[in-house]
Protein backbone atom coordinates (compact mmCIF):
# COMPACT_ATOMS: atom_id res chain seq x y z
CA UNK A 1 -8.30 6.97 4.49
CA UNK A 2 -11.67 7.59 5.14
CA UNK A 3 -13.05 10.34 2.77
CA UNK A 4 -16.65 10.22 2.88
CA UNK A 5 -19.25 8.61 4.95
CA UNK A 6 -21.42 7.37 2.19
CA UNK A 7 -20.12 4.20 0.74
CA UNK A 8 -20.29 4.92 -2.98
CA UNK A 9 -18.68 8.59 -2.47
CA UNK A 10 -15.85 6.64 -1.07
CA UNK A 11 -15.67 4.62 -3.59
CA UNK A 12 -15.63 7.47 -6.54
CA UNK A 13 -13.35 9.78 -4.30
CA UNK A 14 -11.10 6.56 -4.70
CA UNK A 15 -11.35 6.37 -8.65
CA UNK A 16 -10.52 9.60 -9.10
CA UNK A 17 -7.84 9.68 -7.10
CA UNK A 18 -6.12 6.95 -8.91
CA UNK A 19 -7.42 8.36 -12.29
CA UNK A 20 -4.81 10.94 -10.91
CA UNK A 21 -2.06 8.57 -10.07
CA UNK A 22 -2.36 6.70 -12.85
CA UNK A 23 -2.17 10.03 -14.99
CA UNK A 24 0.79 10.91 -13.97
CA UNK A 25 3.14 7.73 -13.66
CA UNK A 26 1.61 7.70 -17.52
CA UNK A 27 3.45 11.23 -18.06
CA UNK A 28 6.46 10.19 -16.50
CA UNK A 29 6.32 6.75 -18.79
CA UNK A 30 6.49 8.55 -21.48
CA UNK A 31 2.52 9.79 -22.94
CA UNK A 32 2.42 13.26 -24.14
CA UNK A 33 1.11 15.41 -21.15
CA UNK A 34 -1.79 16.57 -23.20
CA UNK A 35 -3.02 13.08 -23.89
CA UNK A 36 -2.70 12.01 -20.55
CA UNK A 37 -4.42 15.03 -19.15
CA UNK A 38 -6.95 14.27 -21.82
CA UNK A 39 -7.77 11.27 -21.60
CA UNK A 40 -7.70 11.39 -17.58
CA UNK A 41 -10.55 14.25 -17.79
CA UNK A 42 -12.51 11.19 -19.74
CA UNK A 43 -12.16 8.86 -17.41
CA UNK A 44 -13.01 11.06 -14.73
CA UNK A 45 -16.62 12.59 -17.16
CA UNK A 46 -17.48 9.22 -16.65
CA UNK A 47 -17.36 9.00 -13.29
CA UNK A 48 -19.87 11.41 -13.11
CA UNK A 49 -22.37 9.38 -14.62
CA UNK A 50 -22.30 6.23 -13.06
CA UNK A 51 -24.32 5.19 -10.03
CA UNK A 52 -23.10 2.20 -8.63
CA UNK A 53 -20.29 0.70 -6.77
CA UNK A 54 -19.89 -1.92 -9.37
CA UNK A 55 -19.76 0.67 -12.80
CA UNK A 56 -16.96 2.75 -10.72
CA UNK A 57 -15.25 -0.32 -10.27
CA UNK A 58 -15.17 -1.50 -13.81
CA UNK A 59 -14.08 2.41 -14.87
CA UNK A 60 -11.26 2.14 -12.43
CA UNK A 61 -9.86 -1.30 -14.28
CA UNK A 62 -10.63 0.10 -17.98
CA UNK A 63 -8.68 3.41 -16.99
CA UNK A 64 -6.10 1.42 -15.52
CA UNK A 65 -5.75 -0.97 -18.78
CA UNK A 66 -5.96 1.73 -21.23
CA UNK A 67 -3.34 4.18 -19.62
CA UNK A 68 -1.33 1.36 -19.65
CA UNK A 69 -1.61 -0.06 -22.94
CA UNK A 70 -1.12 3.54 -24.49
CA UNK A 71 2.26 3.78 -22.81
CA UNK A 72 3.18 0.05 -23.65
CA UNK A 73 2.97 1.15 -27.26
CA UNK A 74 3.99 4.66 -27.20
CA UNK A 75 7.59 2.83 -25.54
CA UNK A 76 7.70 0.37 -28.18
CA UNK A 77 7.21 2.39 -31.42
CA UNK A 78 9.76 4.71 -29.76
CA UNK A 79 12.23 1.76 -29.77
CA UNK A 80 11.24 -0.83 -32.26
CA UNK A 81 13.41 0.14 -34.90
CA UNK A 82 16.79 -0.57 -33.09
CA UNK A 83 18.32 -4.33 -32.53
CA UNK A 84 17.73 -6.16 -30.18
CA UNK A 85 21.24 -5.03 -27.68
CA UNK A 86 20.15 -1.26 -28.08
CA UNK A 87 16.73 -1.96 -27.06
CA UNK A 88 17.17 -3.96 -23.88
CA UNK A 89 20.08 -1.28 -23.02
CA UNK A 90 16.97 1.69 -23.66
CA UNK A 91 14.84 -0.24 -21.72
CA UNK A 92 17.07 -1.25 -19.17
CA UNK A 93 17.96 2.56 -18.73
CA UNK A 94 14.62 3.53 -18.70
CA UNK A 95 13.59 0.57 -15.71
CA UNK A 96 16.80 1.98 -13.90
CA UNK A 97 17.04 5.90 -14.45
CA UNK A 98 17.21 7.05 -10.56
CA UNK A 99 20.30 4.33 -10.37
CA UNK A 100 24.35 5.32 -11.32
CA UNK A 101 24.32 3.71 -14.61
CA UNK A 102 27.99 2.57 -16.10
CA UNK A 103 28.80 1.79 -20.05
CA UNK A 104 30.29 -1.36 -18.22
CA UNK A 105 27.12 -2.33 -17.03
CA UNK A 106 25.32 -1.81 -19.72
CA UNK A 107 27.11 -3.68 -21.77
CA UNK A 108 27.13 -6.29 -19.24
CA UNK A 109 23.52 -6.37 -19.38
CA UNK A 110 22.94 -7.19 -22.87
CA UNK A 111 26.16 -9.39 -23.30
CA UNK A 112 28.74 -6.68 -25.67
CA UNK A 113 31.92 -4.92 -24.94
CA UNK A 114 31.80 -1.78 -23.79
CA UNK A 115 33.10 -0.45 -27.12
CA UNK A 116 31.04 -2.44 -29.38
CA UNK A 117 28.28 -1.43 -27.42
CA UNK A 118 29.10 2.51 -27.27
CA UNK A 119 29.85 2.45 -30.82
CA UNK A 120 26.30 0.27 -31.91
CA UNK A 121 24.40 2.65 -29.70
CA UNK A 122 26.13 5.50 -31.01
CA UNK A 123 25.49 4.77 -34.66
CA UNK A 124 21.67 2.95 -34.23
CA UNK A 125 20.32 6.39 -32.08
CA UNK A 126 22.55 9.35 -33.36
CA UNK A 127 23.74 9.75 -29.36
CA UNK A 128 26.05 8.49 -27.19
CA UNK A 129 24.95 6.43 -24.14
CA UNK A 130 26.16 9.39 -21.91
CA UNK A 131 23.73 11.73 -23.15
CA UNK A 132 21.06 9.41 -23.77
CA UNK A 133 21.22 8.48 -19.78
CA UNK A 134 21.60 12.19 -18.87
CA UNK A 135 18.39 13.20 -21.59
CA UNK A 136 16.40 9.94 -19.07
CA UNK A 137 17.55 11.33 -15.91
CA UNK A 138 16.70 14.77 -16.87
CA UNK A 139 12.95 13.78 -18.28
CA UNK A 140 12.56 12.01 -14.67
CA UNK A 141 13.72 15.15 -12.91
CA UNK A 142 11.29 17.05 -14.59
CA UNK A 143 8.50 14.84 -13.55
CA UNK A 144 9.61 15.26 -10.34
CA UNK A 145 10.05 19.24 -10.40
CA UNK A 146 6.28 19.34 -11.82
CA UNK A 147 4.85 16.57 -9.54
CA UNK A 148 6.42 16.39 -6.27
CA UNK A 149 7.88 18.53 -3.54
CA UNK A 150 11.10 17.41 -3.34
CA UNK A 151 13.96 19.70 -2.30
CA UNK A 152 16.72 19.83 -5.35
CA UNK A 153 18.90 18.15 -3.65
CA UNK A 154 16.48 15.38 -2.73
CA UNK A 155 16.13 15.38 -6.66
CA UNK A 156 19.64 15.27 -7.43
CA UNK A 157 20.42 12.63 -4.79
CA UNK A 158 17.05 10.59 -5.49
CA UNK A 159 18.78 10.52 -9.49
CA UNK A 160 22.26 9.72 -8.93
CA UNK A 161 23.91 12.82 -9.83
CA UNK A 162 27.69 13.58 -7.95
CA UNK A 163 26.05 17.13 -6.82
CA UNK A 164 23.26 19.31 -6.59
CA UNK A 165 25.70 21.91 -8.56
CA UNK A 166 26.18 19.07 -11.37
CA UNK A 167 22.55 18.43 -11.74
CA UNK A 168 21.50 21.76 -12.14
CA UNK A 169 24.27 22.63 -14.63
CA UNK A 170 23.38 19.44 -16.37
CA UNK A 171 19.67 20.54 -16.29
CA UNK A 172 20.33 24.02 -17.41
CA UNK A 173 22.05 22.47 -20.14
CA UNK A 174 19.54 20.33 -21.40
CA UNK A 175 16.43 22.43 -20.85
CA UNK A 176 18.00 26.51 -21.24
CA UNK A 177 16.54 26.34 -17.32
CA UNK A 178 17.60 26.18 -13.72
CA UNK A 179 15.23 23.10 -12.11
CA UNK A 180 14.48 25.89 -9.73
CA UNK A 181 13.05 28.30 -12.70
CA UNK A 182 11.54 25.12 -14.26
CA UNK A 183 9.41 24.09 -11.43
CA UNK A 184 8.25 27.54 -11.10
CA UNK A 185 7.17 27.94 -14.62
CA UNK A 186 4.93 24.65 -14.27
CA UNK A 187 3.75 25.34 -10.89
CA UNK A 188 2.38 28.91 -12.42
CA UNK A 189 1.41 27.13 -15.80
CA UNK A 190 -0.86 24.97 -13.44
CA UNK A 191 -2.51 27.30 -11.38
CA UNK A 192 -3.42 28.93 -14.35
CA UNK A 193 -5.03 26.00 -16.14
């Protein structure tokens, strides 16, 4: 859309809006809030500086790099340690979170049986690969309760729980909150920052 009439404004109005984008798919990927929201107020300092098309340009591609090089390596110190089955079954829960996600297709997916699989998984992360999908699907719900206005049940469909009632008692579970009282708290923590 059409945001300013001067050509450069357009231009920065552009940046910064996917300086803001970009900040947040780099929260939901996994980069500590704070470092995100850092590191997005940098970008957008510089911004402020620049005076041609061309400079705003080149910011937008650095940003755009660096956000995603951070989260690159933030995913793969997180998982390096584990063999190679566990790590394509992290990753391939991570890449597929808002899907229904079965031990049979997981193991599947990186060539096990479904025992051998629930057992190495079990043993290489300290959690079964129940929890660890719920703890995914939970993270991404919170993103969503923070960053969209989805209804609850648009959440709970949108992540492949069985019920609204199910996703909140597996929220409530996992966070001592209601997704309801959570995306209040961060709405207020917001508009107080």
């Amino acid at each position: 859309g059409r945001m300013s009439s001067s050509p450069f404004h357009q231009i920065l109005y552009g940046v910064i809006a996917n300086i803001t984008l970009v900040t947040r798919f780099a929260i939901m990927g996994g980069m500590p809030e704070e470092d995100a929201l850092n590191l997005s107020d940098y970008y957008i300092r510089r911004t402020e500086r620049v005076r041609t098309p061309a400079e705003l340009q080149e910011i937008n591609i650095e940003m755009g790099v660096d956000f995603t090089s951070r989260v690159a390596q933030i995913r793969e110190q997180g998982i390096s340690q584990y063999s190679l089955p566990v790590r394509q079954c992290v990753e391939y829960i991570q890449r597929h979170v808002r899907e229904s996600l079965s031990l049979d297709e997981l193991a599947k997916e990186v060539s096990l049986s479904p025992k051998y699989l629930s057992d190495r998984f079990r043993r290489e992360t300290g959690q079964t690969l129940h929890s660890y999908i719920q703890e995914q699907k939970i993270r991404e719900a919170k993103n969503l309760l923070r960053h969209t206005d989805d209804s609850l049940s648009e959440i709970s469909q949108l992540l492949n729980f069985s019920s609204q009632s199910y996703f909140t008692s597996v929220f409530r579970k996992n966070t001592k909150l209601t997704p309801r009282q959570y995306r209040a708290l961060h709405i207020s923590d917001e508009r107080l920052s």
